[in-house]
Every structure is written in structure tokens, then in C-alpha cells.
PDB file of N, CA and C in Angstrom:
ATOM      1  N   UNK A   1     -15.494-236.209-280.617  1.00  0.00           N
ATOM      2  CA  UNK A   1     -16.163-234.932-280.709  1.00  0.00           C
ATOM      3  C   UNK A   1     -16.568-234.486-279.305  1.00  0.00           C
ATOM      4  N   UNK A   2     -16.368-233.078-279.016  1.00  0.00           N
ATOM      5  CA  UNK A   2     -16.742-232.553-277.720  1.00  0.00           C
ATOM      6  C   UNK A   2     -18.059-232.117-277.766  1.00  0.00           C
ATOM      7  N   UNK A   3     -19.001-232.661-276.905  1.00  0.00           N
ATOM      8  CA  UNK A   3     -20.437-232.252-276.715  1.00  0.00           C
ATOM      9  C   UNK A   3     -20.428-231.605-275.115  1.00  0.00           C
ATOM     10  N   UNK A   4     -21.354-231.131-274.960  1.00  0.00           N
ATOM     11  CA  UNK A   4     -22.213-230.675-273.533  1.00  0.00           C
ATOM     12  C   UNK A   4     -21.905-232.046-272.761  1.00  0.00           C
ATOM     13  N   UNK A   5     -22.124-233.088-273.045  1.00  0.00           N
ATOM     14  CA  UNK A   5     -22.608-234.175-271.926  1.00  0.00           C
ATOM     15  C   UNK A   5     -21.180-234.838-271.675  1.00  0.00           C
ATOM     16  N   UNK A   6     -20.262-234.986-272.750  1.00  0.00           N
ATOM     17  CA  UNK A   6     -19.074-235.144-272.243  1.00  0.00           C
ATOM     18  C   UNK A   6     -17.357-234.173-271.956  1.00  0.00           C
ATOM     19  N   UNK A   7     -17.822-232.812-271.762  1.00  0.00           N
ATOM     20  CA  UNK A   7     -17.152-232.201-271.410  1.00  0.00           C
ATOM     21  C   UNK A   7     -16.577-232.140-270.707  1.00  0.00           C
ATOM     22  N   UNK A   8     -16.640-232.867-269.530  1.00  0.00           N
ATOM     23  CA  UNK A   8     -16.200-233.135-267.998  1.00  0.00           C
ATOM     24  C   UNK A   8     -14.749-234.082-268.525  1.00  0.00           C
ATOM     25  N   UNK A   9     -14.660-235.391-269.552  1.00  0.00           N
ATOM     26  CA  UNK A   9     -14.041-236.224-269.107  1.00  0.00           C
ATOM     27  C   UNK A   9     -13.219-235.747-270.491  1.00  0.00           C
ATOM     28  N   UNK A  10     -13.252-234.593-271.308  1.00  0.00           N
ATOM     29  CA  UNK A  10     -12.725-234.633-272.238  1.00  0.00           C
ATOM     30  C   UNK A  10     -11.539-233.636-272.428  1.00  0.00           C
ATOM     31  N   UNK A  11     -10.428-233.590-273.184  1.00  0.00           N
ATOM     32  CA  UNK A  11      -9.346-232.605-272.669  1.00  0.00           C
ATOM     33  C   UNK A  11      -9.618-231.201-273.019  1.00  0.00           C
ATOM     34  N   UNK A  12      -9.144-230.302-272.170  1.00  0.00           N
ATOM     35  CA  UNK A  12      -9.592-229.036-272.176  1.00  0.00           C
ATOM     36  C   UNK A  12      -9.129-227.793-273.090  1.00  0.00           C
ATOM     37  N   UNK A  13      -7.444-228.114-273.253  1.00  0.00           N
ATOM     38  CA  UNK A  13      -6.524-227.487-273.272  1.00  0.00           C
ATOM     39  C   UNK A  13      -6.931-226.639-274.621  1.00  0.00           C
ATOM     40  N   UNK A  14      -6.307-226.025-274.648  1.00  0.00           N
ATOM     41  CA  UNK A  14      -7.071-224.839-276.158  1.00  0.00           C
ATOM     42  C   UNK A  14      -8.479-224.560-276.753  1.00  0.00           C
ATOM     43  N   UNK A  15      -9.364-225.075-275.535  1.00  0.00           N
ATOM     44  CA  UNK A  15     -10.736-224.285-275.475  1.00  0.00           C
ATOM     45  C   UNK A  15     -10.550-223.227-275.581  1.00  0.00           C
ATOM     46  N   UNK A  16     -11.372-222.302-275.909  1.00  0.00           N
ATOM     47  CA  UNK A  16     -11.502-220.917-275.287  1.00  0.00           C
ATOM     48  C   UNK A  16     -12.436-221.096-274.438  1.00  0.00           C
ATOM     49  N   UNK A  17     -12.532-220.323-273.592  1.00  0.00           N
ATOM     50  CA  UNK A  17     -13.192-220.568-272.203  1.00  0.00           C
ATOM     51  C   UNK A  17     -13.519-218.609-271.333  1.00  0.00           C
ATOM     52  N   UNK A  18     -14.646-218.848-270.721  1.00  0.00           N
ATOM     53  CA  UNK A  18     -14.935-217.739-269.699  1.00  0.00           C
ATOM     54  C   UNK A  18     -15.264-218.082-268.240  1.00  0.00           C
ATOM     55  N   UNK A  19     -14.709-217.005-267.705  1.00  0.00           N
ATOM     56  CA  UNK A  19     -15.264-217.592-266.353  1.00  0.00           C
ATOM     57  C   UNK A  19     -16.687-216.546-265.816  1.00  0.00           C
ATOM     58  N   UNK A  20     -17.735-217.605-266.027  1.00  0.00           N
ATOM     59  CA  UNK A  20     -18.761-216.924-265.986  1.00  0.00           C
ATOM     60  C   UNK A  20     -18.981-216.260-264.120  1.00  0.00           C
ATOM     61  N   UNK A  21     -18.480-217.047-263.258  1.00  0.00           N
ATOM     62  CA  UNK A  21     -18.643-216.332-261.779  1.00  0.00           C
ATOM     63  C   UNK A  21     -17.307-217.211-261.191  1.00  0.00           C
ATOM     64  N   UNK A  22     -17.042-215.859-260.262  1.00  0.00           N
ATOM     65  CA  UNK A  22     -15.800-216.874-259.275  1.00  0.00           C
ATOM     66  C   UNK A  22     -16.505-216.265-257.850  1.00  0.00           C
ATOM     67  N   UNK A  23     -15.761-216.852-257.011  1.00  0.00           N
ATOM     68  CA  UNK A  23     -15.844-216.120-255.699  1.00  0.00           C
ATOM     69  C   UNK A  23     -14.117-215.670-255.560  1.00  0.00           C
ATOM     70  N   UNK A  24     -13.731-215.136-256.117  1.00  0.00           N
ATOM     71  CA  UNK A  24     -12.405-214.143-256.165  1.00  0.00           C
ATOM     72  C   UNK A  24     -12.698-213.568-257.163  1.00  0.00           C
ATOM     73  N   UNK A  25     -12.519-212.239-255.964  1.00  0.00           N
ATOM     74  CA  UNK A  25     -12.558-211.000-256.754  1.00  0.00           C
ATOM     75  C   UNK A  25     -11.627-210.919-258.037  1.00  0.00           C
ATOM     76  N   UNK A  26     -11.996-210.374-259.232  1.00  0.00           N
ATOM     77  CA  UNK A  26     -11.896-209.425-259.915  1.00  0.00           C
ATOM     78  C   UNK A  26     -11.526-211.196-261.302  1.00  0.00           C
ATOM     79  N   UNK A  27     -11.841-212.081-261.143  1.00  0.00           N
ATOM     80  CA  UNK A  27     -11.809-213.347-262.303  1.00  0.00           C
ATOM     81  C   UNK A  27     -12.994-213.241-262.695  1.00  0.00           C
ATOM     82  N   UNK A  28     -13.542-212.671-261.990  1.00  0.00           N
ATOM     83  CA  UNK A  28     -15.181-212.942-263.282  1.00  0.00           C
ATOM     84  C   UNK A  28     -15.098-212.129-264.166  1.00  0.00           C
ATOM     85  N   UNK A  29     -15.719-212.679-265.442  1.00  0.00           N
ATOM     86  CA  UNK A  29     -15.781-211.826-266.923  1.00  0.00           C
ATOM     87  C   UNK A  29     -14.144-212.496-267.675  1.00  0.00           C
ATOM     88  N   UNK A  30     -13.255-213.283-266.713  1.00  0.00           N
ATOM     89  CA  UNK A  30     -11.798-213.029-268.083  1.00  0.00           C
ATOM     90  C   UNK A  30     -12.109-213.810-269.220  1.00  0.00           C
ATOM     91  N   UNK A  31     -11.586-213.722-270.045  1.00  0.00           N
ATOM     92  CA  UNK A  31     -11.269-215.146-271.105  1.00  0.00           C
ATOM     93  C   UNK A  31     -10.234-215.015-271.678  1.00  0.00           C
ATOM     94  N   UNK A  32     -10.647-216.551-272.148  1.00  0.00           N
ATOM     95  CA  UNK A  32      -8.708-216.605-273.055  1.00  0.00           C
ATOM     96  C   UNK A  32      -9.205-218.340-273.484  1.00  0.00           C
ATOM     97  N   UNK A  33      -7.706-218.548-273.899  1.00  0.00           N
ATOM     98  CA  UNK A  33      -7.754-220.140-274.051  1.00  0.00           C
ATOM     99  C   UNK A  33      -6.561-220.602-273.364  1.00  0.00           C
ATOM    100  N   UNK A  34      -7.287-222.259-273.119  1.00  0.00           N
ATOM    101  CA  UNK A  34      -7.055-222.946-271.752  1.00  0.00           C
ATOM    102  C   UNK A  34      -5.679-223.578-272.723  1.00  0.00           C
ATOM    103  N   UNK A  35      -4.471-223.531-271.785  1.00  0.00           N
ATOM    104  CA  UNK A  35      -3.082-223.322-272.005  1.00  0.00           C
ATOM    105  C   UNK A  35      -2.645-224.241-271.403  1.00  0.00           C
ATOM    106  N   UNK A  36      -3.200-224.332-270.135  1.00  0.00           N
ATOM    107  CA  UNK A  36      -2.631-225.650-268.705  1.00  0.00           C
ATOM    108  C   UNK A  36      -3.012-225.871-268.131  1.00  0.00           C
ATOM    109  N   UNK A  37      -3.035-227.725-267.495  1.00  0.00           N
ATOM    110  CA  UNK A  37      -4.121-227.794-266.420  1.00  0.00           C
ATOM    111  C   UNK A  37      -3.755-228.345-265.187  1.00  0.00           C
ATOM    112  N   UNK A  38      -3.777-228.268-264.170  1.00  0.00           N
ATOM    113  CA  UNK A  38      -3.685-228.845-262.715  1.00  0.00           C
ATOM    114  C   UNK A  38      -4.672-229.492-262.346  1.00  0.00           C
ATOM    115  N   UNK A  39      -4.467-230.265-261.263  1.00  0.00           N
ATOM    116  CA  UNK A  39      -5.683-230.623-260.575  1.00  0.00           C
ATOM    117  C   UNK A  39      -6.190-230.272-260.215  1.00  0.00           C
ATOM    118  N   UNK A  40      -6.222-228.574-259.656  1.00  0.00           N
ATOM    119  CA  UNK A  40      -6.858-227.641-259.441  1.00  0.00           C
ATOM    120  C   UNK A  40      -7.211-226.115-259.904  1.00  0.00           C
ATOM    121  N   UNK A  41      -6.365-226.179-260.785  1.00  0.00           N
ATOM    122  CA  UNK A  41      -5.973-225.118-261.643  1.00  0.00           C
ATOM    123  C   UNK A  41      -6.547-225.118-262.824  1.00  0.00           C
ATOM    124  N   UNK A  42      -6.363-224.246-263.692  1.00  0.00           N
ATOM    125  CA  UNK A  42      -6.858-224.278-265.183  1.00  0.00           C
ATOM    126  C   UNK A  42      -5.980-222.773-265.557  1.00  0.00           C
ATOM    127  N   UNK A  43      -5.087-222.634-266.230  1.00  0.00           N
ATOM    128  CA  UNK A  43      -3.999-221.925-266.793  1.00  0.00           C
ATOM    129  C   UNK A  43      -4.629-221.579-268.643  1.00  0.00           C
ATOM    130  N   UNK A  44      -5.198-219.981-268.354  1.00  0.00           N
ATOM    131  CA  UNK A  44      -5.596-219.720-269.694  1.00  0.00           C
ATOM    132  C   UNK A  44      -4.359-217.962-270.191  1.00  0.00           C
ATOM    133  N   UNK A  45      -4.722-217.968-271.468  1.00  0.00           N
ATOM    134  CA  UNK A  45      -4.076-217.221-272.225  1.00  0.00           C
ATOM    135  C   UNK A  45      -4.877-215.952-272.233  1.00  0.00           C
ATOM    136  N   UNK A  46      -5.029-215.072-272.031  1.00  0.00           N
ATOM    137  CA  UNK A  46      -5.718-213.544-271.690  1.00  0.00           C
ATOM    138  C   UNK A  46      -5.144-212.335-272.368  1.00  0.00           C
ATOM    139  N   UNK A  47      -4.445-211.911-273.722  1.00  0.00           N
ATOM    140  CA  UNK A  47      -4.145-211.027-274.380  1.00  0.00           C
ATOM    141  C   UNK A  47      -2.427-211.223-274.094  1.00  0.00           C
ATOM    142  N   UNK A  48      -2.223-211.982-274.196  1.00  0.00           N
ATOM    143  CA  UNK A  48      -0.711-212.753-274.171  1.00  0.00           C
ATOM    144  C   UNK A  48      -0.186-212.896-272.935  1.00  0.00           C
ATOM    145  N   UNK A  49      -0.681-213.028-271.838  1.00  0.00           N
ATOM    146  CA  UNK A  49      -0.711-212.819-270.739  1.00  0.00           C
ATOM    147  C   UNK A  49      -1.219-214.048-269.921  1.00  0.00           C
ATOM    148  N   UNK A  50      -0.308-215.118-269.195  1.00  0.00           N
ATOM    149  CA  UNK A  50      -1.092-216.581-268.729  1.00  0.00           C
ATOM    150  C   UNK A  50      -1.431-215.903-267.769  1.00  0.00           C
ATOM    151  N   UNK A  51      -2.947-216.404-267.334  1.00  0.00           N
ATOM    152  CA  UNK A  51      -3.473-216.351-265.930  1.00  0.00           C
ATOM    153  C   UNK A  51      -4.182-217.546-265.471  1.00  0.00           C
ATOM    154  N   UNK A  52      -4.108-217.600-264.041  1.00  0.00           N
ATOM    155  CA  UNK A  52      -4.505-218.832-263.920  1.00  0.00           C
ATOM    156  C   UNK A  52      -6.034-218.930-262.506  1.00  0.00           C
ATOM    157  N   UNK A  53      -6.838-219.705-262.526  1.00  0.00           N
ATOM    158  CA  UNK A  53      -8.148-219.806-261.870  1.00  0.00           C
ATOM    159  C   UNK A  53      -8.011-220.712-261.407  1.00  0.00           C
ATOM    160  N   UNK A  54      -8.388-220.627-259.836  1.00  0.00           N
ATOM    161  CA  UNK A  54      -8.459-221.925-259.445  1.00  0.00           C
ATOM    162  C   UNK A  54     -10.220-222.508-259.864  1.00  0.00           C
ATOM    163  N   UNK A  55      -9.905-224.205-260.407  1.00  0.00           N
ATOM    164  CA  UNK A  55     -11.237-224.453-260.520  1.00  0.00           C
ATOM    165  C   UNK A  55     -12.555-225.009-259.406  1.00  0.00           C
ATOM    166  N   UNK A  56     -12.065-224.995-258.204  1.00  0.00           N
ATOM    167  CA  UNK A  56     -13.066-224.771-257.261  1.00  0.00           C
ATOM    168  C   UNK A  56     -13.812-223.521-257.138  1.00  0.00           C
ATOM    169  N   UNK A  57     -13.035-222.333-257.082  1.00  0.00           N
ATOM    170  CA  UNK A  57     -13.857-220.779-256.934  1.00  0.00           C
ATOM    171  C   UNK A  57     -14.589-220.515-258.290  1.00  0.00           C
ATOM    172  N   UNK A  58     -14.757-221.236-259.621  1.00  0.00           N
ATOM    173  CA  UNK A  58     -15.132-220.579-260.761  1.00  0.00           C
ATOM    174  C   UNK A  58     -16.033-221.523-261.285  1.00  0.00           C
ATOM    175  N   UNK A  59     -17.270-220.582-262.145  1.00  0.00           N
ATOM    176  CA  UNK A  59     -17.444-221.579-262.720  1.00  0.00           C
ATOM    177  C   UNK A  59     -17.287-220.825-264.244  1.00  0.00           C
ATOM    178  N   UNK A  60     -17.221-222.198-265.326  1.00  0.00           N
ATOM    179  CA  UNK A  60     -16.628-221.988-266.540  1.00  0.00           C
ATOM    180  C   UNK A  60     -17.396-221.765-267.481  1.00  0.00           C
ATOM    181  N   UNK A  61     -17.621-221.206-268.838  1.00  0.00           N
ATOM    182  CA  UNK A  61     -18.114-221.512-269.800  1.00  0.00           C
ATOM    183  C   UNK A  61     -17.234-221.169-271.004  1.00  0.00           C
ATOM    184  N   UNK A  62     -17.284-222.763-271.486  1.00  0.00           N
ATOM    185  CA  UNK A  62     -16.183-223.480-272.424  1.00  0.00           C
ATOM    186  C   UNK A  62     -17.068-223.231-273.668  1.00  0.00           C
ATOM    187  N   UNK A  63     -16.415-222.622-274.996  1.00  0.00           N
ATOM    188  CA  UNK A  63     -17.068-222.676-276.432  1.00  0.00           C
ATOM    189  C   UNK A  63     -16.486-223.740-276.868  1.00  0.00           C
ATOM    190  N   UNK A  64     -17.219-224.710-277.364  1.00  0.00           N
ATOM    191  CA  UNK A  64     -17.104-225.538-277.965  1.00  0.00           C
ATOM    192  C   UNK A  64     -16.551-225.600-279.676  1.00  0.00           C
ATOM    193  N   UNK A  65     -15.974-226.213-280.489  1.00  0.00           N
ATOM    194  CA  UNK A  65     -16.086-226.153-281.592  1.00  0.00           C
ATOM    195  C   UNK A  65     -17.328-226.293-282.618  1.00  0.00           C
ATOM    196  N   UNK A  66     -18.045-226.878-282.052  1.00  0.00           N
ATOM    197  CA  UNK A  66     -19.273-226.441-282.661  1.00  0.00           C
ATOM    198  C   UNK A  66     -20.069-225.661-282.846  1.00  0.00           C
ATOM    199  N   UNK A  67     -19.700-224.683-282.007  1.00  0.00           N
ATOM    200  CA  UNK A  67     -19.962-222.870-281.644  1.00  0.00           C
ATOM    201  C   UNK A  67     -21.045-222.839-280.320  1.00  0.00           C
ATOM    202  N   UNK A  68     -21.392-224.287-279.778  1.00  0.00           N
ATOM    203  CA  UNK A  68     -22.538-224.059-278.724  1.00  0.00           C
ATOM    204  C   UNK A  68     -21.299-223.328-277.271  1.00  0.00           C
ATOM    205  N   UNK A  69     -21.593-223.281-276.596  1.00  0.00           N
ATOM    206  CA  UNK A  69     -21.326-222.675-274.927  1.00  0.00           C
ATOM    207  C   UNK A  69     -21.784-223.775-273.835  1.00  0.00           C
ATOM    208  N   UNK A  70     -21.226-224.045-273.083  1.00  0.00           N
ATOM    209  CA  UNK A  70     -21.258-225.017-272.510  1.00  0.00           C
ATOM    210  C   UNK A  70     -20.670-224.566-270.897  1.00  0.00           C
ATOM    211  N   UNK A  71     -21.433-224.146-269.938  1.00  0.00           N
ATOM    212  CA  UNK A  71     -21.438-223.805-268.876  1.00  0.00           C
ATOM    213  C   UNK A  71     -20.946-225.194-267.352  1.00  0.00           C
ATOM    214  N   UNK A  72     -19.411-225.333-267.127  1.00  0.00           N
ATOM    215  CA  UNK A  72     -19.422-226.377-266.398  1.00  0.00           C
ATOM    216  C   UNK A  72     -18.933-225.279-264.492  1.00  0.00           C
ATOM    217  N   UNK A  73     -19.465-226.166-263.091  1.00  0.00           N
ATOM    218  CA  UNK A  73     -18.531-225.511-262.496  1.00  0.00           C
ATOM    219  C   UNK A  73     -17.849-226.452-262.182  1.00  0.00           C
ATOM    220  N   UNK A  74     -16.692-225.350-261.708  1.00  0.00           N
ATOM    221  CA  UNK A  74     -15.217-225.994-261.277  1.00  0.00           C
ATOM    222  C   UNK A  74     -14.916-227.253-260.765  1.00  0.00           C
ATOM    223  N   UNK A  75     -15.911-227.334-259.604  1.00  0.00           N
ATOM    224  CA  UNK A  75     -16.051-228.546-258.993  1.00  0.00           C
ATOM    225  C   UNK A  75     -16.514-229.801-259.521  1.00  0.00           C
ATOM    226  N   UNK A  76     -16.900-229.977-261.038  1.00  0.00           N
ATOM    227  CA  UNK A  76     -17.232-230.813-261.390  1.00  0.00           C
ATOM    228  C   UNK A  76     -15.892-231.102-262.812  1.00  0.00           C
ATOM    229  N   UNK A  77     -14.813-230.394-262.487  1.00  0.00           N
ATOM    230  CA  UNK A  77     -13.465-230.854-263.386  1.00  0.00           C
ATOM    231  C   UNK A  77     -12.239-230.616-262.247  1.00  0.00           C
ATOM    232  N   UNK A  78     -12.368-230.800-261.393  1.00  0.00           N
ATOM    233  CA  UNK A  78     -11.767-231.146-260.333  1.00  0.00           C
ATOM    234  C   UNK A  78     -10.460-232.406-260.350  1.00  0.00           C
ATOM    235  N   UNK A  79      -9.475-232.371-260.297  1.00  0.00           N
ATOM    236  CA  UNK A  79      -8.827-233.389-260.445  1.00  0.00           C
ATOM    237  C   UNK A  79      -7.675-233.654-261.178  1.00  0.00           C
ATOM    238  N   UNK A  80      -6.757-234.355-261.766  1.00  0.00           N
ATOM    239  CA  UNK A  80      -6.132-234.445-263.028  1.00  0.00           C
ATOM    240  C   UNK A  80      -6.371-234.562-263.979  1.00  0.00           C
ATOM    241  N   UNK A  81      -6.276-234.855-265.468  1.00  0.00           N
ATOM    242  CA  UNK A  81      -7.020-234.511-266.253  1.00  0.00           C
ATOM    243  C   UNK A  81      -7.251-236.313-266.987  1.00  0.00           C
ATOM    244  N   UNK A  82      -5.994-236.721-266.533  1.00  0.00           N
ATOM    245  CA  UNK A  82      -5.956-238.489-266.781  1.00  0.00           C
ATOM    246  C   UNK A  82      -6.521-239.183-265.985  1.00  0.00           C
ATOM    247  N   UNK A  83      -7.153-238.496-264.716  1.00  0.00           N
ATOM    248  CA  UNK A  83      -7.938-239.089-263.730  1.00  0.00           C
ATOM    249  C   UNK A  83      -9.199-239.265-263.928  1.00  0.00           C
ATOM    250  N   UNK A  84      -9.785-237.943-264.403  1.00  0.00           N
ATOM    251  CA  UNK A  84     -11.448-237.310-264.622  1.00  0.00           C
ATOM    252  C   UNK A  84     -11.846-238.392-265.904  1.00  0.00           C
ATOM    253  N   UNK A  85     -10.990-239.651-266.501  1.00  0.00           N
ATOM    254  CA  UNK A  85     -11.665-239.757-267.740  1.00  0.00           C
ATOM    255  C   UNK A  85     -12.149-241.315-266.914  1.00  0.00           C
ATOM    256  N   UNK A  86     -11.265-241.408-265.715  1.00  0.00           N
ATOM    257  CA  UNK A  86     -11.721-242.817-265.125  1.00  0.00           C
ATOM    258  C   UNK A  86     -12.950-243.308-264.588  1.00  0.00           C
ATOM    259  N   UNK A  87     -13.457-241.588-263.898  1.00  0.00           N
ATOM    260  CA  UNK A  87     -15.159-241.171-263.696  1.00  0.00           C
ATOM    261  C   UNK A  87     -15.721-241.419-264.531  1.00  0.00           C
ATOM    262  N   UNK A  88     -15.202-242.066-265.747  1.00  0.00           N
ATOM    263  CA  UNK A  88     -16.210-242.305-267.129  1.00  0.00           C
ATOM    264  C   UNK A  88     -17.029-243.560-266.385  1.00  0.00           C
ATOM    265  N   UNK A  89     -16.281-244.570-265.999  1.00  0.00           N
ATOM    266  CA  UNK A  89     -16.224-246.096-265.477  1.00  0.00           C
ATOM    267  C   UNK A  89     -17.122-246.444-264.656  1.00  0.00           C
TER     268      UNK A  89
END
């Protein structure tokens, strides 16, 4: 189950997600759901339309299935996505 506290190490991909602030212009406010991920990247779906954020300039807020919101920044999902679960350790 995805909570607040382990969001960081857990997979992302078909969240829906917002990017609550970037420092590049004109990404703040998009959403969509998260489609693909890089080690630096995060590749979401935007009205059929992939766009992609880098996750250093943004920070995120991921809806959870439980309907809470869950505000992470970029810099703290940084990485690969088979990597970030080793930070569990």
C-alpha cells in the first residue's frame, strides 16, 4: 500500500500527479499520470499528450489511491527507480 511516508521508495508509474512549483517556466499547474520514469525525468500523460519534467526543477504532488495528496520534491526521487528502493537499507 502507498502511504505519505513511503512514497519516495515506491513505484510511481500511473499516479496521477501535479506539479505543484517548477523553476521552468510554464510546468507549474500541469497534470496527468506518470507514464515513465528516468533518473531524472518523470514522463506524464497531459490530455493525450506525453510531457515530460525534469525531477530536480519540480516539486510534485502525487494523489494517492487513497484519495490523500502527497506533496514530494524532485530531489528527493532522484535516481532510478530500482535504485531509490535501496535507500530503504
Amino acid at each position: 500500500m502507498i502511504t505519505p511516508t513511503n512514497l519516495v521508495y515506491h513505484e510511481l508509474i500511473c499516479l496521477n500527479m501535479r506539479i505543484v512549483r517548477s523553476s521552468i517556466e510554464g510546468l507549474t499547474g500541469l497534470t496527468g499520470r506518470v507514464v515513465m520514469e528516468t533518473k531524472n525525468m518523470l514522463y506524464f500523460e497531459e490530455e493525450g499528450r506525453v510531457r515530460a519534467a525534469p525531477k530536480k526543477a519540480c516539486i510534485f504532488g502525487f494523489f494517492l489511491p487513497s484519495g490523500k495528496v502527497c506533496t514530494v520534491p524532485g530531489s528527493s526521487i532522484l535516481g532510478r527507480p530500482e535504485v531509490r528502493l535501496s535507500r530503504l537499507r
